[in-house]
C-alpha atoms as a PDB file:
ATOM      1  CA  UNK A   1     -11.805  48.707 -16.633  1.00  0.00           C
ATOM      2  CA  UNK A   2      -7.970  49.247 -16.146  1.00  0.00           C
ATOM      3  CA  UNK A   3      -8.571  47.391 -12.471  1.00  0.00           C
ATOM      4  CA  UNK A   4     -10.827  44.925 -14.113  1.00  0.00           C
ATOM      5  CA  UNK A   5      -7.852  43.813 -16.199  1.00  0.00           C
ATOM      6  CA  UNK A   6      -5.153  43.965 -13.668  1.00  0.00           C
ATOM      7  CA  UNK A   7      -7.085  41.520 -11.297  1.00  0.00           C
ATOM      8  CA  UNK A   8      -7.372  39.580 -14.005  1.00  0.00           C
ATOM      9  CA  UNK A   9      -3.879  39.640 -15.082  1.00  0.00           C
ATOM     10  CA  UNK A  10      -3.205  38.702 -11.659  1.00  0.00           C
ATOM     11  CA  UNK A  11      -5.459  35.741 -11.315  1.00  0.00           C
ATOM     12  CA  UNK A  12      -4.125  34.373 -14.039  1.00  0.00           C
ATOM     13  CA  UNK A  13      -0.531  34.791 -12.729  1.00  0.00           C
ATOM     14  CA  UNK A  14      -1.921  32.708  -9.859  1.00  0.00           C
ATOM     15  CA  UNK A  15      -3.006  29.752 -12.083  1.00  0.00           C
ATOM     16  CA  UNK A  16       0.062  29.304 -14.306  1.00  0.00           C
ATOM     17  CA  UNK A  17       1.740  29.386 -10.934  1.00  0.00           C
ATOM     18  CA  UNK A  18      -0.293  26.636  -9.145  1.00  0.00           C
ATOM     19  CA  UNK A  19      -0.065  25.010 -12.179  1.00  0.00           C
ATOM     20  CA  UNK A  20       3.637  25.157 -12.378  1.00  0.00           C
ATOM     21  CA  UNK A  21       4.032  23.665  -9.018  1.00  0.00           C
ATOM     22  CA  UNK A  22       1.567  20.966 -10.267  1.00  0.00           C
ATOM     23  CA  UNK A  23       3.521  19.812 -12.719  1.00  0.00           C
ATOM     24  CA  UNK A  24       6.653  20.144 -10.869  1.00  0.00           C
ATOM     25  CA  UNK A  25       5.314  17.742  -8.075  1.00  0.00           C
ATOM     26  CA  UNK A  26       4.126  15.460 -10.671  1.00  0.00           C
ATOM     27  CA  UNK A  27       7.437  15.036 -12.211  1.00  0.00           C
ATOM     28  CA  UNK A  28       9.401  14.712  -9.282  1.00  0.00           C
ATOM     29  CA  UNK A  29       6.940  12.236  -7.686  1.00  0.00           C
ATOM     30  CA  UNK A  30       5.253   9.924 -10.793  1.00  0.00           C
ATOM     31  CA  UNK A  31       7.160   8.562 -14.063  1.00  0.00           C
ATOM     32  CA  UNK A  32       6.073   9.915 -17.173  1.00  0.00           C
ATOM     33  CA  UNK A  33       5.359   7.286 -19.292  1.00  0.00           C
ATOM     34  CA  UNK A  34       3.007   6.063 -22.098  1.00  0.00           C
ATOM     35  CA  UNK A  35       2.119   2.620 -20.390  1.00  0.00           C
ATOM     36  CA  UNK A  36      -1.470   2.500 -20.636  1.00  0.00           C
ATOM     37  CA  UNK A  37      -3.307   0.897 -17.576  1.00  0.00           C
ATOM     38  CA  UNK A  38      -6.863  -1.013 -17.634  1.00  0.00           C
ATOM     39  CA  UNK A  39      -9.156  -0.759 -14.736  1.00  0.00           C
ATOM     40  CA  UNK A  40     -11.537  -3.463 -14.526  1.00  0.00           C
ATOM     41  CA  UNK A  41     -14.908  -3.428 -12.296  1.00  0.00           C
ATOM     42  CA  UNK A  42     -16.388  -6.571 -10.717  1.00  0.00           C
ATOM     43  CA  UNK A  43     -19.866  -8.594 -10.941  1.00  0.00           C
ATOM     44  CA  UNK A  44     -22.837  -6.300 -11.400  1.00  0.00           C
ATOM     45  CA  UNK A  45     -21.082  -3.055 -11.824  1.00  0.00           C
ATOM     46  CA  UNK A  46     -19.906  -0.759 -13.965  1.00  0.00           C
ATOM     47  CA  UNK A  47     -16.647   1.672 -15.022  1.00  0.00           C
ATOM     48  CA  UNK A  48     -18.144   3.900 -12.508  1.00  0.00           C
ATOM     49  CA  UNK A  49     -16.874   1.659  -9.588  1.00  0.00           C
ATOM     50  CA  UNK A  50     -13.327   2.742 -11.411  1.00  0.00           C
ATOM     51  CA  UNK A  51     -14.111   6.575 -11.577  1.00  0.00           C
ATOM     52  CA  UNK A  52     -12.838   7.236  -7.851  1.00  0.00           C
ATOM     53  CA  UNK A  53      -9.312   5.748  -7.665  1.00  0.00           C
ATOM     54  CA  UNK A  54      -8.798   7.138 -11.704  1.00  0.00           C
ATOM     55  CA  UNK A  55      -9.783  10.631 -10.802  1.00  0.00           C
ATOM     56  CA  UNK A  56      -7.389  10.329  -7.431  1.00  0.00           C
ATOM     57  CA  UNK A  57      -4.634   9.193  -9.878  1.00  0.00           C
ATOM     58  CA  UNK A  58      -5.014  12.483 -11.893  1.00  0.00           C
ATOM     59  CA  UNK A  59      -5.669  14.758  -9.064  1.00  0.00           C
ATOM     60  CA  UNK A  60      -2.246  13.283  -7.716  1.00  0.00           C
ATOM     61  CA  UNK A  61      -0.751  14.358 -10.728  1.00  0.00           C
ATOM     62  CA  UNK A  62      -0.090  10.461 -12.293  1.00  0.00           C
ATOM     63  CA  UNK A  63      -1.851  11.029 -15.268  1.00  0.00           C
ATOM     64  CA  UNK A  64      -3.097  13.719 -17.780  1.00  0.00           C
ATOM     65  CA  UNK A  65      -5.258  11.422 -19.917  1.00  0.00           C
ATOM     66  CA  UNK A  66      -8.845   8.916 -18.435  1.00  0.00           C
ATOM     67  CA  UNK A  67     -11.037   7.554 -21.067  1.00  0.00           C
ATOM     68  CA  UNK A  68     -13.328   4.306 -20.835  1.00  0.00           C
ATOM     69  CA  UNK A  69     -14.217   1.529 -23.102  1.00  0.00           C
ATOM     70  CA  UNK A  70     -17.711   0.031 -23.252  1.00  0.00           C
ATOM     71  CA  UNK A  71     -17.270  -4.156 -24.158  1.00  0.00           C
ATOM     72  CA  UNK A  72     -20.666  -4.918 -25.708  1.00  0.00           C
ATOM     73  CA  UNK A  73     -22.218  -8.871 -25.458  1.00  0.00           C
ATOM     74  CA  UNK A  74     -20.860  -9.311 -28.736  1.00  0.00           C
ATOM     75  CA  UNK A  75     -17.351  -8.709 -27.727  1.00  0.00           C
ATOM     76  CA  UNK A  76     -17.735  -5.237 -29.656  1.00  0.00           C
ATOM     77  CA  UNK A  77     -15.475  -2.420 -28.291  1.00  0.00           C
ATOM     78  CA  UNK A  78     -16.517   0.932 -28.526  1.00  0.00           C
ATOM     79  CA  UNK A  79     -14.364   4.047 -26.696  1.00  0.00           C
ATOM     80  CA  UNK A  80     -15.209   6.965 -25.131  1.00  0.00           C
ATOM     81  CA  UNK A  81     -12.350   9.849 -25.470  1.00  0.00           C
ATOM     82  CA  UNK A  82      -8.966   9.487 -27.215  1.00  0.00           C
ATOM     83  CA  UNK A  83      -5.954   9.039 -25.914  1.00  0.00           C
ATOM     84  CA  UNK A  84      -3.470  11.415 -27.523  1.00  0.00           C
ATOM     85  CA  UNK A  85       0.043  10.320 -29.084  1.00  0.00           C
ATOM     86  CA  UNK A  86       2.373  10.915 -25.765  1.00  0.00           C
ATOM     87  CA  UNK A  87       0.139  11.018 -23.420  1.00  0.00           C
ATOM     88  CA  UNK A  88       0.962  10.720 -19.905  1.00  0.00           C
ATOM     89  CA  UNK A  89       0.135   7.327 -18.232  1.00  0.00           C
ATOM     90  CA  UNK A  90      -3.205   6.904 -19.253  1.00  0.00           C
ATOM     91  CA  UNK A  91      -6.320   5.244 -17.808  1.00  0.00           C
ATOM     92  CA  UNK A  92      -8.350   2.861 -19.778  1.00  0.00           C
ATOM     93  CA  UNK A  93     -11.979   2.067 -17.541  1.00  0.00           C
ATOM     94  CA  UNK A  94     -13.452  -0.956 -18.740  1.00  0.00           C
ATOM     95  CA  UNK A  95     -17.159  -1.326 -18.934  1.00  0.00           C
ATOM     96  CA  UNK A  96     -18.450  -5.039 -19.617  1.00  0.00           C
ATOM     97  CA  UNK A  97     -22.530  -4.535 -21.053  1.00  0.00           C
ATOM     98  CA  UNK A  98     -21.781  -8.429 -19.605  1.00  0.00           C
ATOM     99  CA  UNK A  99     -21.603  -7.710 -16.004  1.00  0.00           C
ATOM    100  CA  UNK A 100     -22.811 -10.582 -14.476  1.00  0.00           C
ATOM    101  CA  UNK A 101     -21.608 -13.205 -16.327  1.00  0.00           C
ATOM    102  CA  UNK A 102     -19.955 -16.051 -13.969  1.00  0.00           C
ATOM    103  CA  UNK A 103     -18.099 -18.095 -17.046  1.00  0.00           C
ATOM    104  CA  UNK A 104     -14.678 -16.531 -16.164  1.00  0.00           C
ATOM    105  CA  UNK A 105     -13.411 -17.789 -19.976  1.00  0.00           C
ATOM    106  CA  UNK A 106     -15.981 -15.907 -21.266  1.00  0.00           C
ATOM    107  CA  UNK A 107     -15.064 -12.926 -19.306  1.00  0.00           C
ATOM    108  CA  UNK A 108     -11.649 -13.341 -20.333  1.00  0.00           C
ATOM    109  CA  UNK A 109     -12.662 -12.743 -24.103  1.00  0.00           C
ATOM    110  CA  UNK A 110     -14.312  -9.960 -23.263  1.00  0.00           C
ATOM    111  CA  UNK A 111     -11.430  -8.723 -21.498  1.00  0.00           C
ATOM    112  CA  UNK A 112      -8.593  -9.843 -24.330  1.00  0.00           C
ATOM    113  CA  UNK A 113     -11.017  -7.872 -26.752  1.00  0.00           C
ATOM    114  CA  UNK A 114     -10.706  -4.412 -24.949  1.00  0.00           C
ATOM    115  CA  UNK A 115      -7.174  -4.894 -24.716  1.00  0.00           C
ATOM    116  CA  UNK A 116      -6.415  -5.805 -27.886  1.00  0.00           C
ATOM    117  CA  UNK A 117      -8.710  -3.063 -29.723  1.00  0.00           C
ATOM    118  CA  UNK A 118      -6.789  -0.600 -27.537  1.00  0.00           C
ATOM    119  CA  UNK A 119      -3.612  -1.854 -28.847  1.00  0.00           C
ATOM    120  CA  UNK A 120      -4.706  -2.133 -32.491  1.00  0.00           C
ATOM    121  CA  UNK A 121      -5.723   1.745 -32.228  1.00  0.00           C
ATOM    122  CA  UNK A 122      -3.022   3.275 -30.135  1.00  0.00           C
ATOM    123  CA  UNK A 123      -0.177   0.647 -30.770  1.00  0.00           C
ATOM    124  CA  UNK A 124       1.049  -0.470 -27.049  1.00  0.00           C
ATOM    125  CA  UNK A 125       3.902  -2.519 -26.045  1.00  0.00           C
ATOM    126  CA  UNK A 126       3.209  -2.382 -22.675  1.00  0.00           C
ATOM    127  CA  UNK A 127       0.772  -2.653 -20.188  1.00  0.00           C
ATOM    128  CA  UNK A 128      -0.745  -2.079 -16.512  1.00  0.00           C
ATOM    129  CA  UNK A 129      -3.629  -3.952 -15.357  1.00  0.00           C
ATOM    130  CA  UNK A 130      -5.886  -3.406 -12.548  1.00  0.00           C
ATOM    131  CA  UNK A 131      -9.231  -5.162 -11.396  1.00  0.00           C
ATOM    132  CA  UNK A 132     -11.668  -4.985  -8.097  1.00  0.00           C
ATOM    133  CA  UNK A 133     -12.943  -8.863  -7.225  1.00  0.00           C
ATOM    134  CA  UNK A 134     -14.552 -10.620 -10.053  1.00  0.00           C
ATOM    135  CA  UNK A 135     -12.398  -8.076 -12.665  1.00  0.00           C
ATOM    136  CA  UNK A 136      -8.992  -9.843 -11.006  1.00  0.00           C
ATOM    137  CA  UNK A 137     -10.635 -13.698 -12.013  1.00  0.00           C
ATOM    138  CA  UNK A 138     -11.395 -11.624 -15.380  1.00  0.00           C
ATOM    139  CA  UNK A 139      -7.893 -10.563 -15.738  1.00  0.00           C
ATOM    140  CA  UNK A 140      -5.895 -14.010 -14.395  1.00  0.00           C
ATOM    141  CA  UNK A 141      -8.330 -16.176 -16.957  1.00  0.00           C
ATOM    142  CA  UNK A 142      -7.067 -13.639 -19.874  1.00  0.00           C
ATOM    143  CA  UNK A 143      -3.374 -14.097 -19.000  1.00  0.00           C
ATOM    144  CA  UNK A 144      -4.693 -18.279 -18.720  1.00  0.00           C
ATOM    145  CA  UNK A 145      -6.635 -18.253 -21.798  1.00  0.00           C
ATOM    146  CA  UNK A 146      -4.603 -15.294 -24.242  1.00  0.00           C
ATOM    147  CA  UNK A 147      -1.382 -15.240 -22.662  1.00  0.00           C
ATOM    148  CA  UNK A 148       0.687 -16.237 -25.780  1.00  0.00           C
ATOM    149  CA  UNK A 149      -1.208 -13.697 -27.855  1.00  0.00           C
ATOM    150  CA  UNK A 150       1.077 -11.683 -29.869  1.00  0.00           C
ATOM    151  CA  UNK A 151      -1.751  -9.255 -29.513  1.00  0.00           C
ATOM    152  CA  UNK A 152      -1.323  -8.865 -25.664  1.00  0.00           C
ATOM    153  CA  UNK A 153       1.026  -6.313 -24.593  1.00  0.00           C
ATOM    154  CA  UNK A 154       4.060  -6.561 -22.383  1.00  0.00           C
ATOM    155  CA  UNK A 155       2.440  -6.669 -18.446  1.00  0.00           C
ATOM    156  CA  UNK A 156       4.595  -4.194 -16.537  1.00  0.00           C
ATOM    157  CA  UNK A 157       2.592  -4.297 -13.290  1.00  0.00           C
ATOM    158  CA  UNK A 158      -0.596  -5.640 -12.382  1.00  0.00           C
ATOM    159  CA  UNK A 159      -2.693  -4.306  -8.877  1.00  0.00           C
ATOM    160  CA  UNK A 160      -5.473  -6.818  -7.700  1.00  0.00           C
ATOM    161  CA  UNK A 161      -8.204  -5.618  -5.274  1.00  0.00           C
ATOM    162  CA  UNK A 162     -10.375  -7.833  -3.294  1.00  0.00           C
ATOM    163  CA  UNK A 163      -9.684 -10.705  -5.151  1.00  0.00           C
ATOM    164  CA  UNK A 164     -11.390 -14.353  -4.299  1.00  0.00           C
ATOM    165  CA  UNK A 165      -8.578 -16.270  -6.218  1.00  0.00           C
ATOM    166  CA  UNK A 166      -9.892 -19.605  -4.227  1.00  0.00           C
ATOM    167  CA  UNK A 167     -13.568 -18.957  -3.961  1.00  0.00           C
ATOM    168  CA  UNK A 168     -15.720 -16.406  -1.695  1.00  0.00           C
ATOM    169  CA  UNK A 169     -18.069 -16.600   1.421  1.00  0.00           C
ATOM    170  CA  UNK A 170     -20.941 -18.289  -0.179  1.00  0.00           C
ATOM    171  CA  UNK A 171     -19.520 -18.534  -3.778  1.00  0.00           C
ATOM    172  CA  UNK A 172     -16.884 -21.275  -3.499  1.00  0.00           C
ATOM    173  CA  UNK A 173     -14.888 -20.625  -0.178  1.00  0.00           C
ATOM    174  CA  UNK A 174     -14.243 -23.951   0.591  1.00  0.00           C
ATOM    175  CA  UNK A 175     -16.138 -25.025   3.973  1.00  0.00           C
ATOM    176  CA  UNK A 176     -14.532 -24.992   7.225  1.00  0.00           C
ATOM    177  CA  UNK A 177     -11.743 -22.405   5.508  1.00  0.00           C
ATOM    178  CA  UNK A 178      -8.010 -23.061   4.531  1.00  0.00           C
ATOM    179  CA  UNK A 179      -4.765 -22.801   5.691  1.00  0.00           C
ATOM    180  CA  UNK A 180      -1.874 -21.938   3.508  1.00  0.00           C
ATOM    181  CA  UNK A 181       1.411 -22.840   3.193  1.00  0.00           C
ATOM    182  CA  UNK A 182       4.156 -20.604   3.331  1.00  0.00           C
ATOM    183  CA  UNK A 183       4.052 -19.799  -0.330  1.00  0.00           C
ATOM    184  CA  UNK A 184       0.194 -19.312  -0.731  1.00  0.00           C
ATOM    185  CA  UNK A 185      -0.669 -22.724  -1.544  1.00  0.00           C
ATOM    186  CA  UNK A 186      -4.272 -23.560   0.140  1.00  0.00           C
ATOM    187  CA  UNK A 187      -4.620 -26.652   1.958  1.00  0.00           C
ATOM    188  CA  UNK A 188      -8.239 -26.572   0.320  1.00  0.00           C
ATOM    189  CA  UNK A 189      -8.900 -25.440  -3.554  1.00  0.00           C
ATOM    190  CA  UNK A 190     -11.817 -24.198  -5.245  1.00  0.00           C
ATOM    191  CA  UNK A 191     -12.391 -25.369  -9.124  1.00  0.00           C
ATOM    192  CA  UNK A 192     -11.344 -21.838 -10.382  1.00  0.00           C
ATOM    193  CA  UNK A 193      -8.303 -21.923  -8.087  1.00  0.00           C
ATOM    194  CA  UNK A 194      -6.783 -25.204  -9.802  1.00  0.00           C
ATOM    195  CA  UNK A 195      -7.389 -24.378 -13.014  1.00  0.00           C
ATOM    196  CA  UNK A 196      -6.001 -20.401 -12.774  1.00  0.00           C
ATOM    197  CA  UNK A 197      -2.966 -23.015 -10.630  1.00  0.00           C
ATOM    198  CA  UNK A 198      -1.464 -23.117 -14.664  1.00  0.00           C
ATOM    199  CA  UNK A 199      -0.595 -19.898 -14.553  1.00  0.00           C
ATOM    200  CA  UNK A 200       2.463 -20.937 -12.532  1.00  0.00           C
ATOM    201  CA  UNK A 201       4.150 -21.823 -15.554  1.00  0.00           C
ATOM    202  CA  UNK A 202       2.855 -19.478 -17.850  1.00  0.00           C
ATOM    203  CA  UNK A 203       2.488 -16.020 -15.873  1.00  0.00           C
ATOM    204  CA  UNK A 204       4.211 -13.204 -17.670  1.00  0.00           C
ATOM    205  CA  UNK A 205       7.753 -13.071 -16.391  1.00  0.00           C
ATOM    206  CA  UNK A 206       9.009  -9.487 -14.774  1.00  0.00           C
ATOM    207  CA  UNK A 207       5.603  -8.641 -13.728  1.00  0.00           C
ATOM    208  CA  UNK A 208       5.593  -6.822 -10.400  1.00  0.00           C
ATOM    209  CA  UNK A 209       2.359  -7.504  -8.678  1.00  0.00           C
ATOM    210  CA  UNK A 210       0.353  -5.881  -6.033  1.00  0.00           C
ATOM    211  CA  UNK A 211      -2.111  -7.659  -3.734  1.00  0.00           C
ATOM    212  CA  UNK A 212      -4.739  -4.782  -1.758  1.00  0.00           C
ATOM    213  CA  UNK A 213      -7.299  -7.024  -0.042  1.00  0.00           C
ATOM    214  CA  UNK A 214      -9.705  -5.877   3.039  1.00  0.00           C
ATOM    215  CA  UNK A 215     -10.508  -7.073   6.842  1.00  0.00           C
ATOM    216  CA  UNK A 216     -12.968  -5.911   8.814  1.00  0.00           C
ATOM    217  CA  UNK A 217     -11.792  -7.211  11.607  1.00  0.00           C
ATOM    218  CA  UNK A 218     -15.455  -8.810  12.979  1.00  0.00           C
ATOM    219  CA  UNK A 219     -13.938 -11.987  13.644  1.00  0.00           C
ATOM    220  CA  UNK A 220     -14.637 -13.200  10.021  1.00  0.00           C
ATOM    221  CA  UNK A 221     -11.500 -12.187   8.588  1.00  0.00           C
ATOM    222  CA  UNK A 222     -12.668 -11.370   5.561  1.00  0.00           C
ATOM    223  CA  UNK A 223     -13.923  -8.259   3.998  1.00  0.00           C
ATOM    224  CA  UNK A 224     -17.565  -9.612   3.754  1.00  0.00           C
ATOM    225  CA  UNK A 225     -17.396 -11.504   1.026  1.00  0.00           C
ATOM    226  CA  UNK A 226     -13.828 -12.370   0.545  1.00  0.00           C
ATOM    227  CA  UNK A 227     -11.823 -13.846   2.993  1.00  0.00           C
ATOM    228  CA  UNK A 228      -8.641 -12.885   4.013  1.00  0.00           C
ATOM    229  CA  UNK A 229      -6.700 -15.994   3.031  1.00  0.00           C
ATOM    230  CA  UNK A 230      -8.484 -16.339  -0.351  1.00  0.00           C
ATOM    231  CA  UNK A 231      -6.984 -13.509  -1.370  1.00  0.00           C
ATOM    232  CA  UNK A 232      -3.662 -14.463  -0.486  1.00  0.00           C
ATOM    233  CA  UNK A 233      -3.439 -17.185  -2.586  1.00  0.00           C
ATOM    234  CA  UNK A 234      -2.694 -14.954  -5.211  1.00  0.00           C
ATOM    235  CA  UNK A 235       1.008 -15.604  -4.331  1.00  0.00           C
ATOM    236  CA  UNK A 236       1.067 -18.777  -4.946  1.00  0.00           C
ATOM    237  CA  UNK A 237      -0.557 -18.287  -8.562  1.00  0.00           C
ATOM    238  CA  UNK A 238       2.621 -15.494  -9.663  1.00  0.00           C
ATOM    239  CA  UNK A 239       5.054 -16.660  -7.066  1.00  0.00           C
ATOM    240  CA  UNK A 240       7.308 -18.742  -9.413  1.00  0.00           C
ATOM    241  CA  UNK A 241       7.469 -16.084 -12.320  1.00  0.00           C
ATOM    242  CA  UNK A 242       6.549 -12.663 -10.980  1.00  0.00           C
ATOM    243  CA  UNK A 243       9.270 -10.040 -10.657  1.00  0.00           C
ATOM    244  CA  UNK A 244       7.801  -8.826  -7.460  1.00  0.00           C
ATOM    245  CA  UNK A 245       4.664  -9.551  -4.919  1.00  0.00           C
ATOM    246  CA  UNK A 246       3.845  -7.536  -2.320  1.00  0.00           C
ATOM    247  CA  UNK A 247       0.513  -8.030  -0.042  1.00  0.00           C
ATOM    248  CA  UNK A 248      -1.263  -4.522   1.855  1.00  0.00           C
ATOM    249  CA  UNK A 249      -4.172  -5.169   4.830  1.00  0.00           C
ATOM    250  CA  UNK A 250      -6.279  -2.539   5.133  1.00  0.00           C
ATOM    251  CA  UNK A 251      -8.688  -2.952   7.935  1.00  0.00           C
ATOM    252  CA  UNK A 252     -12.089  -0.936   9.431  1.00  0.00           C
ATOM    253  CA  UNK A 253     -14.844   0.225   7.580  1.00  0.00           C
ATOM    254  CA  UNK A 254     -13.632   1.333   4.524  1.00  0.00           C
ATOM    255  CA  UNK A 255     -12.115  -2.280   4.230  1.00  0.00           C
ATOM    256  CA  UNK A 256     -15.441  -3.530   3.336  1.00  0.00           C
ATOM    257  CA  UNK A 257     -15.026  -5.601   0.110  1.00  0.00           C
ATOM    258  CA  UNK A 258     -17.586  -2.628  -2.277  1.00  0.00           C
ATOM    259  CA  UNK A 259     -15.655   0.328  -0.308  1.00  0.00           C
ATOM    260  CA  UNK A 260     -12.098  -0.625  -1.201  1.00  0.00           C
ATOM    261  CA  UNK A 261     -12.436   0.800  -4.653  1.00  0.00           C
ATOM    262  CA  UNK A 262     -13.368   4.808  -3.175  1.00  0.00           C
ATOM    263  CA  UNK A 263     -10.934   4.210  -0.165  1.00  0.00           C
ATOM    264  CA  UNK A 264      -8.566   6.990  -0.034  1.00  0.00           C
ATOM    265  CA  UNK A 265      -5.660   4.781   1.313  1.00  0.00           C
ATOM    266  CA  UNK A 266      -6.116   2.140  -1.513  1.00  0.00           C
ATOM    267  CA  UNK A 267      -5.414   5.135  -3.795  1.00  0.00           C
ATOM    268  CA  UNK A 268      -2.008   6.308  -2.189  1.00  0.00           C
ATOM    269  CA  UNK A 269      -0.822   2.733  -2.300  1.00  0.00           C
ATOM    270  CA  UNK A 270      -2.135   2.232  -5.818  1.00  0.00           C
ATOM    271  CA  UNK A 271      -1.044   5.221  -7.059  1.00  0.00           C
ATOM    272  CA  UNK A 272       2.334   4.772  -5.739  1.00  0.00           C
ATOM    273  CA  UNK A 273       3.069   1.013  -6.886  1.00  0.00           C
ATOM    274  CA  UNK A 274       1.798   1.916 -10.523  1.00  0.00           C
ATOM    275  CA  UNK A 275       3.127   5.212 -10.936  1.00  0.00           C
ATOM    276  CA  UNK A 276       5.498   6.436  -8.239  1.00  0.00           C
ATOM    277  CA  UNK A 277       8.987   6.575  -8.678  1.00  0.00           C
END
């Protein structure tokens, strides 16, 4: 008995010390603040796609607190998990029962609805947003469509992944390709491109932005379904009013446009720009 408890004693001495170096690592690496961000999935899938960079983020010690909000037809939020008062950067995953719906104003209701039930219940002021492909068009048509929404928190930072801001191969690329100009400007626009183009005078100001977008390096440039210089036409979208843009390549087979949302080097970039001090 007597060695029964002293093995215990000990393991537990082990724990509260891992965990102490835990949460010393955490604090010296990642701010500690209430900021909520949204993770936003793309055509035909599902929070799930989120699950691997969120559970990276609190295995790196950026955040305490992941629930996930289901967005029914109806516009109907419904959560699932509570995020306590103080807790430490937490992760909203969005679910849309809507998954493959193409009318990006339509998915920008659906995506001003999560946001603002979040911020009804829990009373934000600020805000991170992320999305993978079709979840950045969902995102840039909210900011379009409900950016003067005294509803809408504060956007601190927003990360876009894979996103086809002027069309994709097969879904609005326009033929032949572009070239840009030295501020992202295409040469060539798709319909979704010029209209998201009034964002350049209406994007929130001080938003740092982050641009992760994939080549595979077959002589496509593209990461199968987006290419390379669709994405970067982002910049020419925030240029005028962001507070910051960076762009990150990543290349080889986990640059494949479904695989950049469980790539383990999109999460140390991600998890640095949103969260790293």
């Amino acid at each position: 008995m007597l060695r029964a408890i002293v093995a215990l004693l000990a393991t537990l001495v082990i724990v509260w010390g891992v965990q102490s170096i835990y949460r010393i690592h955490a604090a010296k690496n990642y701010v500690d603040s209430t900021t909520p961000t949204f993770f936003f999935h793309g055509w035909g899938s599902s929070y799930h796609a989120e699950q691997h960079m969120a559970n990276a983020a609190r295995r790196a010690g950026a955040t305490d607190t992941i629930i996930w909000a289901n967005v029914a037809k109806s516009g109907k939020v419904t959560f699932h998990g509570n995020i306590p008062h103080g807790a430490r950067n937490p992760i909203i995953e969005v679910n849309f029962a809507d998954n493959k719906n193409g009318n990006y104003h339509r998915d920008s209701d659906y995506a001003y609805d999560v946001v603002n039930a979040a911020t009804k219940k829990w009373h934000f002021k600020t805000m991170n947003l992320e999305g993978h492909s079709m979840g950045n068009l969902d995102l840039m048509f909210m900011l379009l469509d409900h950016g003067n929404s005294a509803n809408l928190p504060q956007l601190k930072k927003q990360v876009n992944i894979a996103g086809h801001f002027n069309g994709g191969i097969g879904f609005g690329y326009p033929k032949g390709g572009t070239t840009l100009a030295k501020d992202g400007r295409p040469n060539k626009e798709e319909k979704n491109f010029t209209e998201l183009k009034k964002l350049r005078a209406t994007y929130p100001r001080g938003t740092k932005v982050l641009n992760l977008y994939g080549n595979l390096g077959d002589g496509t440039n593209s990461d199968s379904q987006v290419p390379v210089k669709s994405a970067q036409t982002l910049k020419y979208l925030v240029g005028p009013r962001a507070a910051s843009y960076q762009e990150h390549e990543f290349t080889g087979r986990r640059a494949q446009h479904s695989r950049l949302h469980s790539n383990p080097q999109v999460d140390r970039v991600l998890i640095n720009f949103l969260w790293g001090k």
